[in-house]
Protein backbone atom coordinates (compact mmCIF):
# COMPACT_ATOMS: atom_id res chain seq x y z
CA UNK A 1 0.00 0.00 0.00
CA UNK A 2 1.40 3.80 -0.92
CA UNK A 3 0.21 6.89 0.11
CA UNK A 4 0.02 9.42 -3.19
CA UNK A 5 -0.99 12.39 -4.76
CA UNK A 6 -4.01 11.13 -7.29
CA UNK A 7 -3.49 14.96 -9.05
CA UNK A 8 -0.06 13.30 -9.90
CA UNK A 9 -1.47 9.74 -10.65
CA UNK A 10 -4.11 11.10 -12.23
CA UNK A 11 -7.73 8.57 -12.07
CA UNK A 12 -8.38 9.37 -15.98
CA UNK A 13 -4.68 7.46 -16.57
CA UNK A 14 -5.14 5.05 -13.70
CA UNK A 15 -8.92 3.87 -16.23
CA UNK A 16 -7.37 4.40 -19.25
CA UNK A 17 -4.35 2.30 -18.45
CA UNK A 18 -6.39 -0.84 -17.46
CA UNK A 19 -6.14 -4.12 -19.06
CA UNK A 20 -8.90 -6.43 -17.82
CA UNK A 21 -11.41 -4.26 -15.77
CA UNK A 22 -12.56 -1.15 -14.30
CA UNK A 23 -14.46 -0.03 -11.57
CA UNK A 24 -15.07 3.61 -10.68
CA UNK A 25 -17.11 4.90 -7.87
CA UNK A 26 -17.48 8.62 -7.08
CA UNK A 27 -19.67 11.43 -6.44
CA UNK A 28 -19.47 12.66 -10.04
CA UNK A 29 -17.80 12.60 -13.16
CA UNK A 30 -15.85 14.81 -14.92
CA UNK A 31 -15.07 15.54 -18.55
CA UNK A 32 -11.65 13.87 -18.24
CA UNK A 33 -13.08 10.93 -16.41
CA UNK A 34 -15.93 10.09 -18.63
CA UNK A 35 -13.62 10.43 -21.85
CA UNK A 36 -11.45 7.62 -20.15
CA UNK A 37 -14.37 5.45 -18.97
CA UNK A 38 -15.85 5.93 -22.42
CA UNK A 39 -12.41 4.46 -23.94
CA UNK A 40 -12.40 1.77 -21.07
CA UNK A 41 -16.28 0.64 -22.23
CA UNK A 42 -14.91 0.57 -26.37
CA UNK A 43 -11.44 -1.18 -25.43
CA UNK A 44 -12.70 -3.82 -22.58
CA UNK A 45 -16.09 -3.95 -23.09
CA UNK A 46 -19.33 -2.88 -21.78
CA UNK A 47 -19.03 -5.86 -19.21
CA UNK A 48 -15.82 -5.19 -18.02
CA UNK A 49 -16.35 -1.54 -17.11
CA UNK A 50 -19.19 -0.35 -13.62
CA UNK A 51 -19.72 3.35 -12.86
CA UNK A 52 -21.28 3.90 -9.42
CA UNK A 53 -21.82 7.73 -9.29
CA UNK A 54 -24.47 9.78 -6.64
CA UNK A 55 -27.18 11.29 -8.73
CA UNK A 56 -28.15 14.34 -6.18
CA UNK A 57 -28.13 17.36 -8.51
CA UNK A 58 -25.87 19.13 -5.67
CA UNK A 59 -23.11 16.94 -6.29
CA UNK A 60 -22.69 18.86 -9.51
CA UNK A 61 -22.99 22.37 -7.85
CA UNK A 62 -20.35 21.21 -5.51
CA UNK A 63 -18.20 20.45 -8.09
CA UNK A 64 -17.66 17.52 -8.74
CA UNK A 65 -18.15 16.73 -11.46
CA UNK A 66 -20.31 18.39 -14.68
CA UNK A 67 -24.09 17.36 -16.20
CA UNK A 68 -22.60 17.82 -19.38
CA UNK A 69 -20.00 14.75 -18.88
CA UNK A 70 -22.32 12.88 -16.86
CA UNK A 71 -25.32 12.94 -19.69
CA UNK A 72 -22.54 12.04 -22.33
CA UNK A 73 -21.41 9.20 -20.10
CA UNK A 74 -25.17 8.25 -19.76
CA UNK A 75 -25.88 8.20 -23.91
CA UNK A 76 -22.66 6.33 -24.31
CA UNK A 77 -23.71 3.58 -21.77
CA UNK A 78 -26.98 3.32 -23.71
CA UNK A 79 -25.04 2.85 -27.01
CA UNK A 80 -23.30 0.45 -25.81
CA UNK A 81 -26.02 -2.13 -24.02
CA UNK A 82 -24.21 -1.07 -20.93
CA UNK A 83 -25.46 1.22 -17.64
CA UNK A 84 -24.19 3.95 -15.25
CA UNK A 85 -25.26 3.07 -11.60
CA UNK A 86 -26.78 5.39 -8.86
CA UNK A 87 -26.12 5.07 -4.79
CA UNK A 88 -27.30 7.77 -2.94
CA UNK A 89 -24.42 9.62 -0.71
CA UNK A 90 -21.31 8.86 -1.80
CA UNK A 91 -18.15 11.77 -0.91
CA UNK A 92 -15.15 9.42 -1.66
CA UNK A 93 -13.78 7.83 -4.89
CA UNK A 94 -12.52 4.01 -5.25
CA UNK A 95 -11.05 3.21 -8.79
CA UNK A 96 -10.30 -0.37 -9.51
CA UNK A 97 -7.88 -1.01 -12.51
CA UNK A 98 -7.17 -4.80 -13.20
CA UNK A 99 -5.52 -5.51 -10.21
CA UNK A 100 -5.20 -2.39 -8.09
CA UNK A 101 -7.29 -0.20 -6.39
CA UNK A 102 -7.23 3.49 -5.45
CA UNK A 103 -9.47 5.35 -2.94
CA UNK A 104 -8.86 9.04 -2.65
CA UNK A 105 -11.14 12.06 -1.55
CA UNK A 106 -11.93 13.82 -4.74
CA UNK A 107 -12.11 17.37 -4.72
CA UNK A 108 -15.06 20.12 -4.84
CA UNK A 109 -14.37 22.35 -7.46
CA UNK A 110 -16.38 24.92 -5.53
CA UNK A 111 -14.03 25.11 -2.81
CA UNK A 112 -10.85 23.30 -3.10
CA UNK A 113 -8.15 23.91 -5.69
CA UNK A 114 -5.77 20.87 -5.40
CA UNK A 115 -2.40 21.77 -4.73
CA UNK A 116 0.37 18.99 -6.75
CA UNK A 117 1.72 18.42 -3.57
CA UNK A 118 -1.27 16.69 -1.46
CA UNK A 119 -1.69 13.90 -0.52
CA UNK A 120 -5.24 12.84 -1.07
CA UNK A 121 -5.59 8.52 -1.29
CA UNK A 122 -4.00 5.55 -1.40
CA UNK A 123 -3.37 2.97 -3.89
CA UNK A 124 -2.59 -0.80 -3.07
CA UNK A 125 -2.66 -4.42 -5.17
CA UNK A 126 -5.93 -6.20 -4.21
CA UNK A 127 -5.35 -8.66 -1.89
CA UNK A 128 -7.43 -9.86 1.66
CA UNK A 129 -6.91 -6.08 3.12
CA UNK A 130 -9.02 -5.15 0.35
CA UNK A 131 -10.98 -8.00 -1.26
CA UNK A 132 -14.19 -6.61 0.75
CA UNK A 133 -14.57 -2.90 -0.95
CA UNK A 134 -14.01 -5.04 -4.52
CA UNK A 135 -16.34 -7.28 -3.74
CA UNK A 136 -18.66 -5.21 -2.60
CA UNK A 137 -18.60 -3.34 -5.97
CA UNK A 138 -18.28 -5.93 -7.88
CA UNK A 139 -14.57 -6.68 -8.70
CA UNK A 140 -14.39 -9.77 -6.40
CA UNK A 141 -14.35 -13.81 -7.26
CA UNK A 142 -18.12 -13.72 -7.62
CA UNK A 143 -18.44 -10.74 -9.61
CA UNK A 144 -21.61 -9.06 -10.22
CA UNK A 145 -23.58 -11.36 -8.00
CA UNK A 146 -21.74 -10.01 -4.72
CA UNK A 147 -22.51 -6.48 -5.77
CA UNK A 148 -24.26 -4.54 -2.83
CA UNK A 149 -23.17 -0.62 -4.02
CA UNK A 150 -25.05 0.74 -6.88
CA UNK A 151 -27.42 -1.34 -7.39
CA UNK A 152 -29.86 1.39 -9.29
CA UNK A 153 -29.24 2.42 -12.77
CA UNK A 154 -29.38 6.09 -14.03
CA UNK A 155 -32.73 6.07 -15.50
CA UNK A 156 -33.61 8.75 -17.90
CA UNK A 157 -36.24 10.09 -16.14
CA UNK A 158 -33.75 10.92 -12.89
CA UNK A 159 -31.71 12.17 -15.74
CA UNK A 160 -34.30 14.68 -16.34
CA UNK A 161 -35.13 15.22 -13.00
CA UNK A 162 -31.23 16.40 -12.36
CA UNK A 163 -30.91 18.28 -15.47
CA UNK A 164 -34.37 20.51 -14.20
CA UNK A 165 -32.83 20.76 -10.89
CA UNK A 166 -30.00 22.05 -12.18
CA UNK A 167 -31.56 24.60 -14.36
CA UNK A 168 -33.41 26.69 -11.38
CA UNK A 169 -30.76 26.71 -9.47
CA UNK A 170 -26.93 26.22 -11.94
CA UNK A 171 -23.43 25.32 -10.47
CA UNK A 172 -21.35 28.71 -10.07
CA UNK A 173 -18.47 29.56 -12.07
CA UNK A 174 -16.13 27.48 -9.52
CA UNK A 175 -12.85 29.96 -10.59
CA UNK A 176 -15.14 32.71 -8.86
CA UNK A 177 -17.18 30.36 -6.27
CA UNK A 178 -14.03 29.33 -4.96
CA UNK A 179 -13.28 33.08 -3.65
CA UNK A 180 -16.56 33.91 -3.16
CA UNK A 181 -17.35 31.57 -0.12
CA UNK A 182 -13.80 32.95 1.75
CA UNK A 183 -13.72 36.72 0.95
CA UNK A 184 -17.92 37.09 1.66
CA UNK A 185 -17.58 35.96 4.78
CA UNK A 186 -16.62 39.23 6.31
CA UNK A 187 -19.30 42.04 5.02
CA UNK A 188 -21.58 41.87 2.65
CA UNK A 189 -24.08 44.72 1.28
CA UNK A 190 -27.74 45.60 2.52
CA UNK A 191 -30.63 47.38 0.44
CA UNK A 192 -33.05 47.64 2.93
CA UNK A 193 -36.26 49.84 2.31
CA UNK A 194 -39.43 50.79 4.14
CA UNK A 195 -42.15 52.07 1.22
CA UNK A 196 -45.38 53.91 1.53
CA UNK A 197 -45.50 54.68 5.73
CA UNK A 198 -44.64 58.23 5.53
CA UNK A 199 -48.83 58.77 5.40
CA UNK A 200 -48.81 62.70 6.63
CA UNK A 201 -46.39 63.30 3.52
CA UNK A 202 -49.10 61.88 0.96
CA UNK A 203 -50.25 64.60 -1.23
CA UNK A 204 -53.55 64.34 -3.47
CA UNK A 205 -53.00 66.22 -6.79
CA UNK A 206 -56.63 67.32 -7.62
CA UNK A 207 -57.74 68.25 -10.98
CA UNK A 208 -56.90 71.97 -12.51
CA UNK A 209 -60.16 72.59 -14.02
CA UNK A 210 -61.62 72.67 -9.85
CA UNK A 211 -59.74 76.07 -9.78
CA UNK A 212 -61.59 77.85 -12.86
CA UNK A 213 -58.35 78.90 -14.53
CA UNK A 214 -59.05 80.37 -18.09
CA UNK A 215 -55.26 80.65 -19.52
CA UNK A 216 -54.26 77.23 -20.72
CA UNK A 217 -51.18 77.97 -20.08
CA UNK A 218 -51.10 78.52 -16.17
CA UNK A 219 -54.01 75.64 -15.57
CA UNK A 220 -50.74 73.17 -17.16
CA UNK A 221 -48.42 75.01 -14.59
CA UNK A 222 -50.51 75.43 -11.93
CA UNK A 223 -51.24 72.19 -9.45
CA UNK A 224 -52.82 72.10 -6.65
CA UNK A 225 -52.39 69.37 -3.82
CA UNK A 226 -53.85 68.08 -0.44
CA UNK A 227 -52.51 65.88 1.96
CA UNK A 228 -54.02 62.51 2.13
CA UNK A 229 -54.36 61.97 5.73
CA UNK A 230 -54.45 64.98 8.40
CA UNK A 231 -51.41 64.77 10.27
CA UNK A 232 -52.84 64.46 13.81
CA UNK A 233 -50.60 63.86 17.04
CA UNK A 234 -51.54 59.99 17.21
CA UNK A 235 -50.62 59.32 13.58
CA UNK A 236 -47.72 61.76 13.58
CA UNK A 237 -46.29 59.73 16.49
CA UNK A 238 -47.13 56.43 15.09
CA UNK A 239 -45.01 57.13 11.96
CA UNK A 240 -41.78 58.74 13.93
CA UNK A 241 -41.98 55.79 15.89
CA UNK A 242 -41.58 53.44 12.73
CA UNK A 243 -39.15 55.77 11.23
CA UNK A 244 -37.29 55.92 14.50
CA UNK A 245 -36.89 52.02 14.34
CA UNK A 246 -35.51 51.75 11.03
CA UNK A 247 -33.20 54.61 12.00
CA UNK A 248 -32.05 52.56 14.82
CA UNK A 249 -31.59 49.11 12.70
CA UNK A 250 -29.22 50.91 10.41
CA UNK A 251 -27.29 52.65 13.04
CA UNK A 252 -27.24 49.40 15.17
CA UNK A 253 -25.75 46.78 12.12
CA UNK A 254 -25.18 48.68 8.89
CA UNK A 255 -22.32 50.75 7.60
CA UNK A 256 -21.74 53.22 4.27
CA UNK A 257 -18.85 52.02 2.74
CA UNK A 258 -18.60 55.21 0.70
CA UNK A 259 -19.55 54.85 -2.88
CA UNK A 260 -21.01 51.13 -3.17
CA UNK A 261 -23.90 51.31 -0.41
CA UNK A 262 -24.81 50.12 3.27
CA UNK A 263 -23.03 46.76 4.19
CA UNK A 264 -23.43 44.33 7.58
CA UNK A 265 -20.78 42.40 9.51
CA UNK A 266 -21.27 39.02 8.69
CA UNK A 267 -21.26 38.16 12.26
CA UNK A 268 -24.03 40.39 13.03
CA UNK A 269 -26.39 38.87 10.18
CA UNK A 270 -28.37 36.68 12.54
CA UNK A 271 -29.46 39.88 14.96
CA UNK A 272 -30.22 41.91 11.75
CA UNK A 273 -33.05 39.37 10.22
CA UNK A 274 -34.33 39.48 13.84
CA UNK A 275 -34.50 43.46 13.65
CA UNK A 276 -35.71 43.22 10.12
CA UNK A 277 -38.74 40.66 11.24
CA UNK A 278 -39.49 43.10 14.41
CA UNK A 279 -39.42 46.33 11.52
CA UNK A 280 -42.19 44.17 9.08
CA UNK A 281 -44.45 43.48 11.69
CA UNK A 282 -44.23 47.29 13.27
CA UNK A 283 -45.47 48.13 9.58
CA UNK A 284 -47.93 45.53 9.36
CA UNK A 285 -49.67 47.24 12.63
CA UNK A 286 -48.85 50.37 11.92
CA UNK A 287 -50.82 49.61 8.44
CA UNK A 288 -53.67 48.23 10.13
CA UNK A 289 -54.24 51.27 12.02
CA UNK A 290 -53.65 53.76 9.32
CA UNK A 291 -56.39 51.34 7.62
CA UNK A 292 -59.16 52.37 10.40
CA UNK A 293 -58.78 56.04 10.04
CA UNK A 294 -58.15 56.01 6.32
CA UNK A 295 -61.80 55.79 4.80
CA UNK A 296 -62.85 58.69 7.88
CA UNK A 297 -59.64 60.67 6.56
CA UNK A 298 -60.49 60.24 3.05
CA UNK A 299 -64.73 61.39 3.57
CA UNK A 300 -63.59 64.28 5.85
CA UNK A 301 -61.11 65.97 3.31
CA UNK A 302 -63.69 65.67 0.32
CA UNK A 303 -65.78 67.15 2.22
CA UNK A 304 -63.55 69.80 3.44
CA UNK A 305 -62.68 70.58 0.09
CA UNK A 306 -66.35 70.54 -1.92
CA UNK A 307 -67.39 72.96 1.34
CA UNK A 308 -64.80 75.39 0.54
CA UNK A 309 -64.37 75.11 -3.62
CA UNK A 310 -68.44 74.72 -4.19
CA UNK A 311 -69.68 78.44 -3.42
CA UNK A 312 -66.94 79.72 -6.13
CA UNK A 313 -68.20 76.94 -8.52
CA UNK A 314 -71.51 77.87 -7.90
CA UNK A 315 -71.17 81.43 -8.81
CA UNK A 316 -68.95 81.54 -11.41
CA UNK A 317 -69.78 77.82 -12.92
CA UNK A 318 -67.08 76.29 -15.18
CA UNK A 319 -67.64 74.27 -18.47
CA UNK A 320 -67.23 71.02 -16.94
CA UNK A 321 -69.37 72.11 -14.44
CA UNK A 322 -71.77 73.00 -16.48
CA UNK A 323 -71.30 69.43 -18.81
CA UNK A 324 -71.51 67.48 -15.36
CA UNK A 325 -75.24 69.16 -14.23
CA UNK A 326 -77.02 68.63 -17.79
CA UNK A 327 -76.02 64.63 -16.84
CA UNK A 328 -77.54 65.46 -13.30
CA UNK A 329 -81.22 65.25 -11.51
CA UNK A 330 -80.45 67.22 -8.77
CA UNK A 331 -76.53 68.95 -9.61
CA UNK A 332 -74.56 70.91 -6.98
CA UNK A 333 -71.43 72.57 -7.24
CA UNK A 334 -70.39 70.16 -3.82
CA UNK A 335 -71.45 67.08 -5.36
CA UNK A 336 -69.65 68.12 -8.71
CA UNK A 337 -66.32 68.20 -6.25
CA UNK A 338 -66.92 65.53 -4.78
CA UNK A 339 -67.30 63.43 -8.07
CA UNK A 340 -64.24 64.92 -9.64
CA UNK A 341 -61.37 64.87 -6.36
CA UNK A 342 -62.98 61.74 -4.44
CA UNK A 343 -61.00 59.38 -7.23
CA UNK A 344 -58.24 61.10 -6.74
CA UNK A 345 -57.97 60.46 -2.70
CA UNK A 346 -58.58 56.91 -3.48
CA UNK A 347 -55.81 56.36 -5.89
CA UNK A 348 -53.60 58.04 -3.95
CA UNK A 349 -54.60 55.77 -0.72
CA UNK A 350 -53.48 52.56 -2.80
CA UNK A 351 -49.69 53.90 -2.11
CA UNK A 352 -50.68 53.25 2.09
CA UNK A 353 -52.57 50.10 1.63
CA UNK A 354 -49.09 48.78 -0.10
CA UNK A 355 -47.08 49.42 2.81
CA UNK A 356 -43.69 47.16 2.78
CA UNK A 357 -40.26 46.23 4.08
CA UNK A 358 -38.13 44.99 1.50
CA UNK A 359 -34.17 43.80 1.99
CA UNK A 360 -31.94 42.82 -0.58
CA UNK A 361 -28.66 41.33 0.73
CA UNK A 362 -25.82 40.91 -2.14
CA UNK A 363 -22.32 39.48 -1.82
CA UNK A 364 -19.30 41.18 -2.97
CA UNK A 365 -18.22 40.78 -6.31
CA UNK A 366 -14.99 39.44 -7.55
CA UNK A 367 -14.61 42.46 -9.48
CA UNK A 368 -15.34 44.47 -7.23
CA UNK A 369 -11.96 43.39 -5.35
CA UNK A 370 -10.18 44.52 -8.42
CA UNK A 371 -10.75 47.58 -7.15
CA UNK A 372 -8.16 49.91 -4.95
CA UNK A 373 -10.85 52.04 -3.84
CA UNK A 374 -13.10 49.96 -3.04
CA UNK A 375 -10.82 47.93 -0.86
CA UNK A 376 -9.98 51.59 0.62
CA UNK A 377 -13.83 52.42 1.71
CA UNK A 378 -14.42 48.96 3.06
CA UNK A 379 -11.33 49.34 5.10
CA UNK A 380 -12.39 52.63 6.33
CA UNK A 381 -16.12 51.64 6.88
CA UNK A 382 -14.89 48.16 9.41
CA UNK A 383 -11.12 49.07 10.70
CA UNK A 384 -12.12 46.54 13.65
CA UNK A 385 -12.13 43.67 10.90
CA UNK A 386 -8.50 42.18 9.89
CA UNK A 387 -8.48 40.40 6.70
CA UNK A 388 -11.61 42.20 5.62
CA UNK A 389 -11.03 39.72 1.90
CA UNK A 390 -8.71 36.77 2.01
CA UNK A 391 -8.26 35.63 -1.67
CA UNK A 392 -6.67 32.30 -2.83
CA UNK A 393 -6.85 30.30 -5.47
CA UNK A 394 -9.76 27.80 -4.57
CA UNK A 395 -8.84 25.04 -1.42
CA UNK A 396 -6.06 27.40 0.40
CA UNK A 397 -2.83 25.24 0.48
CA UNK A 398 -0.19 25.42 2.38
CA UNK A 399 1.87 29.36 2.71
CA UNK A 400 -0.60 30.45 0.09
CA UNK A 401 -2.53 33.22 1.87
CA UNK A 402 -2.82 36.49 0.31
CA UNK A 403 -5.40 38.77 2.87
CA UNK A 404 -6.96 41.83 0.86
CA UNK A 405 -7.40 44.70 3.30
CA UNK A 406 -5.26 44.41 5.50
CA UNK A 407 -1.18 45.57 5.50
């Protein structure tokens, strides 16, 4: 038995190099792989070769191995009367080649980069150390009948199944992944928003043609607004209270890191959801009882407003006035405001009844640590944090640390 590096003996060699028989068993398959169990299946024979792979679609998003190889591997087995197996679970890799067998932890491409140097398996002859794990797949004096791992082909319908799973949610880039899970695990930015609860600062825009301008020219400059709700003390408070909270969640967890937006410690992302629950259900009630005084609001500012526009109307009708009470029984220069600014109250009340908290957390970008100044604000924004970015390529090995943000 030896100890090795299997990036230096490399598994695709180990298959391709076989004489007699192969047997590969692994969480997925990769391009290189599948071209060398392909060759195995046209050189030894369909018989000769058994792939034992784990069909869970996150396999592939770990990395490793691609659908692409692994649906080529699958049409190839068909072509050839032979079959790729399934079993549930598996995180190592055993390849049997005539006589000897490897076993070696194969590497995520979303997270480790290999380094030539490891040491990741172990190859030996087959002998009574390891005539259990071949028989067990297969490769043993009885063959296929002591099989007990992969038992369950690759159907296409699983086939399917992983190809759909992988299409609403796809494997990264694993070049990018592989710095993306270390250097986001420091900061990462917030867009959090509260819409529609600033209710005294609603404004009604009510028509021009109310105001029985003659000039075209100042009715299209001219507006004229009301506010949607009367700002009383209970509401007023109500709403500083709300905006006091959300005050208080940003100066409690977030950060400006100048130019690119708010951003949150990592560490404090559990206690900010919590906050962020607490603000959504402040709105919801606060909602509710805007919703009680809103239709009251809404009937006593009409009214206000067909009280104090309806005597001038009245005297000095205007030409939609005058349209408006041919159409009526009993016409009023009140109920000819009310008809014409009550729409407007309740369109502008749909704003309020849409009340909402909405957060948007995004990771930093890999290019976005291509940038000097951008390493500069984030510095400046968390001084307390050392190492702000760590970037290596993939699996960090051994002295190969570079830290991005710190000296």
């Amino acid at each position: 038995m030896s100890f090795e590096s299997l990036r230096n003996a490399n598994p695709a060699e180990i298959i391709a190099g076989a004489k007699k028989r192969v047997v590969y068993l692994a969480p997925g398959v990769s391009t290189e792989i599948q071209q060398a169990l392909e060759f195995a299946w046209l050189t030894l024979g369909p018989d000769a070769v058994t792939v034992i792979i784990d069909p869970d679609p996150e396999v592939i998003r770990l990395g490793y191995g691609s659908f692409e190889a692994l649906e080529r591997l699958q049409n190839v087995s068909f072509e050839l009367g032979s079959v790729v197996c399934t079993q549930p679970g598996i995180r190592i890799s055993v390849v049997i080649a005539d006589d000897n067998i490897s076993v070696f932890a194969p590497q995520p491409l979303l997270i480790a980069s290999g380094s030539p140097s490891e040491v990741n398996g172990i190859s030996m002859n087959l002998n009574e150390n390891s005539a259990g794990i071949a028989a067990e797949l297969g490769a043993g004096p009885l063959g296929q009948e002591a099989r007990k791992v992969g038992l369950e082909g690759l159907s296409s319908v699983l086939m399917g199944s992983i190809k759909e799973d992988l299409a609403k949610n796809p494997p990264q880039k694993f070049d990018v992944a592989q710095k993306v899970r270390v250097f986001n695990s420091a900061i990462e930015f917030v867009e959090l928003e509260v819409k529609g609860c600033k209710v005294t600062m609603k404004e009604v825009t009510l028509p021009r043609n109310l105001i029985g301008v003659s000039s075209d020219e100042v009715g299209r400059r001219l507006r004229s607004t009301y506010k949607l709700v009367d700002g009383t003390r209970e509401i007023a408070a109500a709403q500083a209270d709300l905006e006091q909270l959300r005050k208080d969640i940003e100066k409690r967890f977030l950060r400006v890191v100048a130019g690119y937006g708010w951003a949150v410690k990592r560490t404090d992302r559990d206690l900010l959801d919590k906050a962020i629950i607490k603000l959504k259900e402040e709105v919801a009630f606060f909602q509710a009882y805007i919703e009680i005084k809103l239709d009251d609001a809404i009937a006593r500012s009409v009214a206000e407003i067909a009280t104090a526009l309806g005597p001038a109307i009245a005297s000095s009708p205007t030409e939609d006035f005058e349209r408006w009470a041919n159409w009526q029984d009993e016409p009023t220069a009140e109920q000819f405001v009310i008809d014409r600014i009550e729409p407007c109250f309740l369109e502008a009340a749909k704003a309020i009844r849409q009340m909402t908290v909405s957060v948007l957390f995004k990771g930093v970008t890999y290019e976005s640590l291509q940038k000097g100044e951008f390493i500069d604000a984030a510095k400046n924004s968390f001084p307390e944090l050392e190492g702000i970015f760590n970037e290596f390529n993939a699996a960090k090995a051994v002295g190969e640390d570079k830290s991005i943000g710190t000296e």
